[in-house]
Each structure stands twice: as C-alpha cells, then as structure tokens.
N, C-alpha and C. Protein backbone atom coordinates (compact mmCIF):
# COMPACT_ATOMS: atom_id res chain seq x y z
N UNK A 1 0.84 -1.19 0.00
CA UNK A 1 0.00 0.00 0.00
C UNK A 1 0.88 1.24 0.00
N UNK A 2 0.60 2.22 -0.56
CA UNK A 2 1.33 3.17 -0.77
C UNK A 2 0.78 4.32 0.03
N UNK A 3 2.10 5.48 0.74
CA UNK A 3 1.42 5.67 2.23
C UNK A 3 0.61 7.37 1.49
N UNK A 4 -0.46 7.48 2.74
CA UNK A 4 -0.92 8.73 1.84
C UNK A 4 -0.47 9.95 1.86
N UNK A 5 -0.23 10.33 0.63
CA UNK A 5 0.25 11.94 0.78
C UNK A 5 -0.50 12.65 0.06
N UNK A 6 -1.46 12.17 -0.79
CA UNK A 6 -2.16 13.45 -1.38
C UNK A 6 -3.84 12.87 -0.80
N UNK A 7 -4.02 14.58 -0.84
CA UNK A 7 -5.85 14.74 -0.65
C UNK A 7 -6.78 14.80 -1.76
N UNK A 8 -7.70 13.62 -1.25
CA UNK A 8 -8.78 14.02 -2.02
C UNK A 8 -10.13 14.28 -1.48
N UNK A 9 -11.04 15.06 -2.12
CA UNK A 9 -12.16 15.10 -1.24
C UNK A 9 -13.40 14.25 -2.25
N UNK A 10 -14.10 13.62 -1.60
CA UNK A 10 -14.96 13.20 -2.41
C UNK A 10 -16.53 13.93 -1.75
N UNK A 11 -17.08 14.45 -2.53
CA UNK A 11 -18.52 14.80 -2.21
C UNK A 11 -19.60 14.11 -2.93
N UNK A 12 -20.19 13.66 -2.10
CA UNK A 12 -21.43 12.33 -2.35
C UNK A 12 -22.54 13.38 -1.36
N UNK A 13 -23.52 13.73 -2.23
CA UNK A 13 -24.94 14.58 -2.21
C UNK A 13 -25.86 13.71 -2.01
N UNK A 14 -26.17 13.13 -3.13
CA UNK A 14 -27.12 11.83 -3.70
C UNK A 14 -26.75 10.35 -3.32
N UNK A 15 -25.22 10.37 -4.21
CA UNK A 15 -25.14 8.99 -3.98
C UNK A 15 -25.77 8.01 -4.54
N UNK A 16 -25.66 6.55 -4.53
CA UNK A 16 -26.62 5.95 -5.13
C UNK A 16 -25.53 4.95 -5.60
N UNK A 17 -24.03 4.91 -5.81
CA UNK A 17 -23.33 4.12 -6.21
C UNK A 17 -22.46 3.81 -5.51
N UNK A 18 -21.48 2.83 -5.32
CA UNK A 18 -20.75 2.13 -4.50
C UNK A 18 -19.55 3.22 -4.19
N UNK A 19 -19.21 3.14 -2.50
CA UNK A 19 -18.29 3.84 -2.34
C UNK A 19 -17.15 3.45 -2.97
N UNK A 20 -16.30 4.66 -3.56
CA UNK A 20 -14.98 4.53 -3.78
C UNK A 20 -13.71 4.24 -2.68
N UNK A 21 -14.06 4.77 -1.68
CA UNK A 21 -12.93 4.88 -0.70
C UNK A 21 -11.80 3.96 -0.50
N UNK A 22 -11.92 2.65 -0.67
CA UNK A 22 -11.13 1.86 -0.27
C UNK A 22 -10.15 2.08 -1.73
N UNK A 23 -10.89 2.51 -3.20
CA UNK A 23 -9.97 2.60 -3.76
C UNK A 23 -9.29 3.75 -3.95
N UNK A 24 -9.55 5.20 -3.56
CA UNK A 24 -9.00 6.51 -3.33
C UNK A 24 -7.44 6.25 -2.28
N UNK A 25 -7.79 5.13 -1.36
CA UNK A 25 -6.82 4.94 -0.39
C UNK A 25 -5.66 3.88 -1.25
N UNK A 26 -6.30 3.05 -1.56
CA UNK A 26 -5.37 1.92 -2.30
C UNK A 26 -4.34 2.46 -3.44
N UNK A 27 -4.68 4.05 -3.96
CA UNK A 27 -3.78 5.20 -4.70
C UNK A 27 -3.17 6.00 -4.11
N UNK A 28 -3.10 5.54 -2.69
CA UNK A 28 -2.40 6.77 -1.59
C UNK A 28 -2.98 7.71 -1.48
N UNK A 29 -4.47 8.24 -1.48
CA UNK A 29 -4.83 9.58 -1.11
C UNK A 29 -5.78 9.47 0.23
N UNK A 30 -5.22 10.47 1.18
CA UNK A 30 -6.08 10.61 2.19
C UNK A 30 -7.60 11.56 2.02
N UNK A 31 -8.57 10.83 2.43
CA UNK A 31 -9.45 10.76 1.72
C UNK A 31 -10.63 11.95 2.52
N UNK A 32 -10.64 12.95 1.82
CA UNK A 32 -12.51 13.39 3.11
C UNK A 32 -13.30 13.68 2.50
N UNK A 33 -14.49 13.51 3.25
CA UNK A 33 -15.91 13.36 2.49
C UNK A 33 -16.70 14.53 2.80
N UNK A 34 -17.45 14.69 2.23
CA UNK A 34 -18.49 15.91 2.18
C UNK A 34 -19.69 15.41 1.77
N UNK A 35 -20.72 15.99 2.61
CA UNK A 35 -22.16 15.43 2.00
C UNK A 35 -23.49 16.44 1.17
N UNK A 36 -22.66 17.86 1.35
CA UNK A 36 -22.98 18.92 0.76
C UNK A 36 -22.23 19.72 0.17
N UNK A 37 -22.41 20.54 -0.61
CA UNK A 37 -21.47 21.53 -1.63
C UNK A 37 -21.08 22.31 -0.30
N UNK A 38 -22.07 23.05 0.43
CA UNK A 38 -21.23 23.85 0.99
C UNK A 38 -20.59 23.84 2.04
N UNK A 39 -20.55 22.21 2.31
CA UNK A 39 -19.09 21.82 3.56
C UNK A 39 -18.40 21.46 2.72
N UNK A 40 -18.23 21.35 1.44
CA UNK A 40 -17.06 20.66 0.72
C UNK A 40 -16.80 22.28 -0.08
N UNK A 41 -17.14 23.67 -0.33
CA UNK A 41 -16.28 24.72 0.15
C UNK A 41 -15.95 25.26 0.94
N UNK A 42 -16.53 24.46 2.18
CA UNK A 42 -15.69 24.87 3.31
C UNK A 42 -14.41 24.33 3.38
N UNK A 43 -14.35 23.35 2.76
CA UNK A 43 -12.82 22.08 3.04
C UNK A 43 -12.41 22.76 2.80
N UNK A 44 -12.47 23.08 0.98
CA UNK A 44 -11.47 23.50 0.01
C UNK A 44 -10.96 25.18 1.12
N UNK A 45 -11.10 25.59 2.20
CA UNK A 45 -10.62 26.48 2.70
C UNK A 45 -9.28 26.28 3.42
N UNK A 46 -9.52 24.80 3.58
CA UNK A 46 -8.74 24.30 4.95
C UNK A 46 -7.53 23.11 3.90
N UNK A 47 -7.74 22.45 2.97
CA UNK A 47 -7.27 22.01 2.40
C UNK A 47 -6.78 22.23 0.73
N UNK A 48 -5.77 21.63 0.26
CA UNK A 48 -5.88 21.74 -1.61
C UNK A 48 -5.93 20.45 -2.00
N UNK A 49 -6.86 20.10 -2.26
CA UNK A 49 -7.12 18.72 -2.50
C UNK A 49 -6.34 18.40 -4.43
N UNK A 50 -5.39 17.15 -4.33
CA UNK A 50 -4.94 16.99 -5.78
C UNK A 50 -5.89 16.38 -6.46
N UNK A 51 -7.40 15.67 -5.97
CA UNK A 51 -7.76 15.17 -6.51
C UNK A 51 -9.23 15.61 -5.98
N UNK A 52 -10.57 15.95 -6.89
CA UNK A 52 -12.10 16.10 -6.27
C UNK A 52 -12.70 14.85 -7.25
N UNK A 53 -14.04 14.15 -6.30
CA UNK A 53 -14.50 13.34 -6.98
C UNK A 53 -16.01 14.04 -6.75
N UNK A 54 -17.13 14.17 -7.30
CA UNK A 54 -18.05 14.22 -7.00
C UNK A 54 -19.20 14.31 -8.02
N UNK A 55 -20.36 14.75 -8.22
CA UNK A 55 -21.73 14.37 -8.76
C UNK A 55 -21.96 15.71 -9.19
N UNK A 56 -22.54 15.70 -10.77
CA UNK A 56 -23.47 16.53 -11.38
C UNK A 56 -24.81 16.55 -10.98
N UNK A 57 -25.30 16.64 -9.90
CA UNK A 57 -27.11 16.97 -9.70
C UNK A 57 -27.88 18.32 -10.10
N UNK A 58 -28.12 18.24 -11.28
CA UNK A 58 -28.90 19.01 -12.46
C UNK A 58 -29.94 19.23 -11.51
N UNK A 59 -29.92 20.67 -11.48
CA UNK A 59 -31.59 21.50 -10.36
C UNK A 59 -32.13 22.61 -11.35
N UNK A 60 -33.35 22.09 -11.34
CA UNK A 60 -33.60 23.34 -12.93
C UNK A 60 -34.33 24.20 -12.18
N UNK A 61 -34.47 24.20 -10.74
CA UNK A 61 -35.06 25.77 -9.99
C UNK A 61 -33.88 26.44 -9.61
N UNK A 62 -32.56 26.00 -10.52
CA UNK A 62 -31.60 27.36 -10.04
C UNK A 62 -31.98 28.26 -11.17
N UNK A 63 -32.03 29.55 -10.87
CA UNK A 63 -32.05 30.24 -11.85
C UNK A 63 -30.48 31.39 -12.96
N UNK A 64 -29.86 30.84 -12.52
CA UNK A 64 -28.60 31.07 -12.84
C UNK A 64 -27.24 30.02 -13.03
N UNK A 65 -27.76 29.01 -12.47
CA UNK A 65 -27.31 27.93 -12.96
C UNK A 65 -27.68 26.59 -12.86
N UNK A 66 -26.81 25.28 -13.14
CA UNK A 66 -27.77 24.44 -13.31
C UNK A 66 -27.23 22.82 -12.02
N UNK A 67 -26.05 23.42 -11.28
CA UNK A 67 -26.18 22.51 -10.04
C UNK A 67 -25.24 23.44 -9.13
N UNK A 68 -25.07 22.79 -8.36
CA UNK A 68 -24.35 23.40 -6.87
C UNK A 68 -22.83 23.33 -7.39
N UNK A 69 -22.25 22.27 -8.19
CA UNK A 69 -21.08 21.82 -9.25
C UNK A 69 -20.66 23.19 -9.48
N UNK A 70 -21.36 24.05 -10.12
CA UNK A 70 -20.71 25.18 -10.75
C UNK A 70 -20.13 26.51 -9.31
N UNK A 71 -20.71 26.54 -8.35
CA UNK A 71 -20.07 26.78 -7.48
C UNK A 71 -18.59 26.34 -6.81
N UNK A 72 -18.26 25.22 -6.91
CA UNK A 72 -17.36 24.21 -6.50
C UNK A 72 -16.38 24.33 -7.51
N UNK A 73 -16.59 24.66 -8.85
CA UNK A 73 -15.94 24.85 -10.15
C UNK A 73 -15.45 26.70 -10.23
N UNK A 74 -15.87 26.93 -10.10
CA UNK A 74 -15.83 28.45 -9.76
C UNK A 74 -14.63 28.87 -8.32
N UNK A 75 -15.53 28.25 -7.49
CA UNK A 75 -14.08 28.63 -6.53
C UNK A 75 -12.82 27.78 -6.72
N UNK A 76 -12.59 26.93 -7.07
CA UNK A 76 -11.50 26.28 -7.74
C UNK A 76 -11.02 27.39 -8.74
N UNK A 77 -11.78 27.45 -10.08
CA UNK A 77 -10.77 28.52 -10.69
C UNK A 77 -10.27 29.59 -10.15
N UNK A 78 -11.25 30.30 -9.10
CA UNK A 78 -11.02 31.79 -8.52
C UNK A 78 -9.20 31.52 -7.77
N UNK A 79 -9.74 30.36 -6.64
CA UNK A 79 -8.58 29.78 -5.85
C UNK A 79 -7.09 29.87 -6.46
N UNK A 80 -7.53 29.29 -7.65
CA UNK A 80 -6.22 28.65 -8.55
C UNK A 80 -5.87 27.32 -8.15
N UNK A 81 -6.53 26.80 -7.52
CA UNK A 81 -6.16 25.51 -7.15
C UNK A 81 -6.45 24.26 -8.72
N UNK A 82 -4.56 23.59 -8.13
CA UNK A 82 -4.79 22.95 -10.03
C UNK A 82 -5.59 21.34 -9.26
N UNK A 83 -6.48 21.18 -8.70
CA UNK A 83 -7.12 19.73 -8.67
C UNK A 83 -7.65 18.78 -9.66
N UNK A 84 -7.28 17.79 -9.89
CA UNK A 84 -8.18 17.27 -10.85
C UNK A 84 -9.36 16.58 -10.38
N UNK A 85 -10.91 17.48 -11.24
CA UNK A 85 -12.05 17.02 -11.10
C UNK A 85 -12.63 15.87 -12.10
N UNK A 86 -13.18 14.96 -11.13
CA UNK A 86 -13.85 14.27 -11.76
C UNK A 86 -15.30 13.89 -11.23
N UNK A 87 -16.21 14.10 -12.15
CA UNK A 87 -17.47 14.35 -11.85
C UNK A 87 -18.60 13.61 -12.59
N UNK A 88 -19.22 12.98 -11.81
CA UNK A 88 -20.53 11.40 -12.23
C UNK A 88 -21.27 12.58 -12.30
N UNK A 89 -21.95 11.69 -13.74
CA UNK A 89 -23.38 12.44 -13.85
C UNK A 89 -24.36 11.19 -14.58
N UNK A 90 -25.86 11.49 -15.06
CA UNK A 90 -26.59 10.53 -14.86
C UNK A 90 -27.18 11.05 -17.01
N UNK A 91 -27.22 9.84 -17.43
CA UNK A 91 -27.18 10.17 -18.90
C UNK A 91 -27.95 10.57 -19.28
N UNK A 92 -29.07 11.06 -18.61
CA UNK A 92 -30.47 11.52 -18.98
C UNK A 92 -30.33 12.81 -18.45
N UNK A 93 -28.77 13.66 -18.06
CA UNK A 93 -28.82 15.11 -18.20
C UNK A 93 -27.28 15.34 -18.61
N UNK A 94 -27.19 14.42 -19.37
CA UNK A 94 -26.02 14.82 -20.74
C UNK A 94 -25.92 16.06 -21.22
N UNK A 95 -27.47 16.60 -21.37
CA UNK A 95 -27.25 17.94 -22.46
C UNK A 95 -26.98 18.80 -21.22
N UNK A 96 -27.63 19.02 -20.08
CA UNK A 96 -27.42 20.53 -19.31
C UNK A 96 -25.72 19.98 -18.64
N UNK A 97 -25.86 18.70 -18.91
CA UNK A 97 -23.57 18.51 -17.99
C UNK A 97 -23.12 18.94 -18.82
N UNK A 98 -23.14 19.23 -20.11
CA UNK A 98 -22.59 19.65 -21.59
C UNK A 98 -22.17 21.03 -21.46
N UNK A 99 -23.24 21.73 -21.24
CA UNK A 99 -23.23 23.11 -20.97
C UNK A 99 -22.24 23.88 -20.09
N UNK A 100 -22.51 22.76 -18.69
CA UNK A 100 -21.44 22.99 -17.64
C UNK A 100 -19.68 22.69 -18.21
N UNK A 101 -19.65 21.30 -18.85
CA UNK A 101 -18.70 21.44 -19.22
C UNK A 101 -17.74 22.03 -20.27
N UNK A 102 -18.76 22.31 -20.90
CA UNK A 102 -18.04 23.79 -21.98
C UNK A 102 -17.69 24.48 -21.25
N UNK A 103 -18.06 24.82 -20.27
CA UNK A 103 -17.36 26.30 -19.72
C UNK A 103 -15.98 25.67 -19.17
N UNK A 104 -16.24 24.60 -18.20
CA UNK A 104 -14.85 23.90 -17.42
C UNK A 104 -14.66 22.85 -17.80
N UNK A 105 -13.88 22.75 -19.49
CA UNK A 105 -13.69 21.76 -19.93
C UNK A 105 -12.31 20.47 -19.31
N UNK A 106 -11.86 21.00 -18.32
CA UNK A 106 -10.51 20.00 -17.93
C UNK A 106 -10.87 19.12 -16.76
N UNK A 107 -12.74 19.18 -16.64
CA UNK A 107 -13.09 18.16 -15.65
C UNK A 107 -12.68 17.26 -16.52
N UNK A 108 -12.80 15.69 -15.79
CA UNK A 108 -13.30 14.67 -16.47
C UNK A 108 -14.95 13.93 -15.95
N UNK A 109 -15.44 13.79 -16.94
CA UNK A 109 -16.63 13.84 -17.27
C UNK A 109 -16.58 12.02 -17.19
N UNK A 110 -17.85 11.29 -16.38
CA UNK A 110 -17.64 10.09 -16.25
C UNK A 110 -19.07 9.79 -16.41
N UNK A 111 -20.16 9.10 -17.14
CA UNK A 111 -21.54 8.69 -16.84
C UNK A 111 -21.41 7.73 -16.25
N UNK A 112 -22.93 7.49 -15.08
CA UNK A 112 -23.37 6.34 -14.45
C UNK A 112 -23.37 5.10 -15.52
N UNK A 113 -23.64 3.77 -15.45
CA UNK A 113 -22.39 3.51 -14.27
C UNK A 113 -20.93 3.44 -13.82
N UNK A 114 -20.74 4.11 -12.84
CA UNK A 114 -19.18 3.84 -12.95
C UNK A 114 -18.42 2.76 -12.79
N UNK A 115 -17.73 2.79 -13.62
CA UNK A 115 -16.85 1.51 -13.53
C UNK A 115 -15.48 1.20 -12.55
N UNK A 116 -15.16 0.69 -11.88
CA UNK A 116 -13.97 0.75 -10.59
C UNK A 116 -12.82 1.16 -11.47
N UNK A 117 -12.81 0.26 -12.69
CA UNK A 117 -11.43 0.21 -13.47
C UNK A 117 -10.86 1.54 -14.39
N UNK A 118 -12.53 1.97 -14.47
CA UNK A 118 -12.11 3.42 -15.48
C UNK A 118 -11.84 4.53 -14.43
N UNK A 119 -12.63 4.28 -13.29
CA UNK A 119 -12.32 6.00 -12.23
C UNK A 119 -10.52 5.54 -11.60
N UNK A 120 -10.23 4.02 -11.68
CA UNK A 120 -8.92 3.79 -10.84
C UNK A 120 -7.78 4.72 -12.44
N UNK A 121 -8.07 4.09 -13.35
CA UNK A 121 -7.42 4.78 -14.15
C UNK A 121 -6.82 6.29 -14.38
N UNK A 122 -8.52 6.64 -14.34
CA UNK A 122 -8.00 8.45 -13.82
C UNK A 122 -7.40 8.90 -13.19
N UNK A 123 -7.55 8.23 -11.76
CA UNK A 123 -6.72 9.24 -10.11
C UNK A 123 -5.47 8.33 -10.77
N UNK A 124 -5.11 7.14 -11.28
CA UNK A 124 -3.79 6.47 -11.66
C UNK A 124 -3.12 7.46 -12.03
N UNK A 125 -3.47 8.11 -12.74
CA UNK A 125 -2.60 9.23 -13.93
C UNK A 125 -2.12 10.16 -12.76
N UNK A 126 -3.25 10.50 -12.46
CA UNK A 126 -2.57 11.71 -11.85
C UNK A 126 -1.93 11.52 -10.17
N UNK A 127 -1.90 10.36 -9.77
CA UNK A 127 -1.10 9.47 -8.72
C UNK A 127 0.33 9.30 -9.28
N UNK A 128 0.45 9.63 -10.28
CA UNK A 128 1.36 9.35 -10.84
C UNK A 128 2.95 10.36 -10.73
C-alpha cells in the first residue's frame, strides 16, 4: 500500500453508487468526504485537495445555474487551485452537464455507471 500523501475530497450529495474509498486509499490519497457543496467549500478552505470526486445533480429551480457543481468549479478557478475534477453524472442530463462542461472543460466527465477500473485509471494518472 502506498502511504498517503495526497488529498482528495470526495462529495457524495445523492449517492446511489458504490463507495470509492477503499480505492482513493489503495492510490495513496487521504481521503474526506463531504455530503454537501457547501461543507465541501468549506474544506477546500482548509485544504488543496490533488484530486475532487463528486456528482453533477442538475436543479432546474436554479435560476442562474444548473447545479451546486458550478459553485465548486468556480471557486476552484477563482482559488487557482490545479485539482483534478472528476465528476458522475446521470445520462439523462447529458445535455445541461454539456453546458457545464463547456465552460470547465478539464473536468473529467464520467456517466453512471461507474466503472472501478475506469475512475482507478484516472486518479492512476494523476497518482502518478
């Protein structure tokens, strides 16, 4: 096992799919969780996480935007913090994650379901 030195935060809102954790750790990252956007910008106060994992939840009563995501994306750029995001979304709001990700195209973009082997791949790279 490789010991941990980098942070990641994972924010799980919804949820609905198998925790990652055991494999966030098995890549050496010490791992914290958030169960809302706005304790997981509170982290990002206290921490620089090298790695964010978390969920596109499409809310069409925002009226300025279209999840809590673009907040979380926003203070990251403001920050300057270089993290790599990677962010589940559900294929039946492809078109409004589209939108989001035009603007912040250097997420990586993952649809349900996730696969262990394709998200280990990602943090691989950048474990790297």
């Amino acid at each position: 096992m490789v010991d941990a030195q980098k942070n990641l935060l994972s924010i799980v809102e919804l949820g609905g799919y198998p925790d990652f954790s055991a494999l966030y750790q098995r890549l050496g990252y010490k791992v914290e969780k958030a169960h809302q956007m706005r304790k997981a910008l509170s982290t990002l106060k206290k921490t620089r996480p090298e790695a964010i994992v978390t969920e596109f939840n499409f809310q069409s009563d925002f009226r300025d935007r279209t999840s809590s995501l673009e907040s979380l994306l926003a203070t990251l750029q403001f920050s300057k913090l270089d993290s790599r995001v990677v962010v589940f979304y559900e294929k039946e709001y492809a078109t409004q994650f589209q939108k989001l990700h035009v603007t912040y195209p250097d997420i990586i973009a993952m649809p349900f379901p996730i696969e262990e082997a394709t998200l280990e791949a990602v943090l691989q790279d950048e474990s790297q």
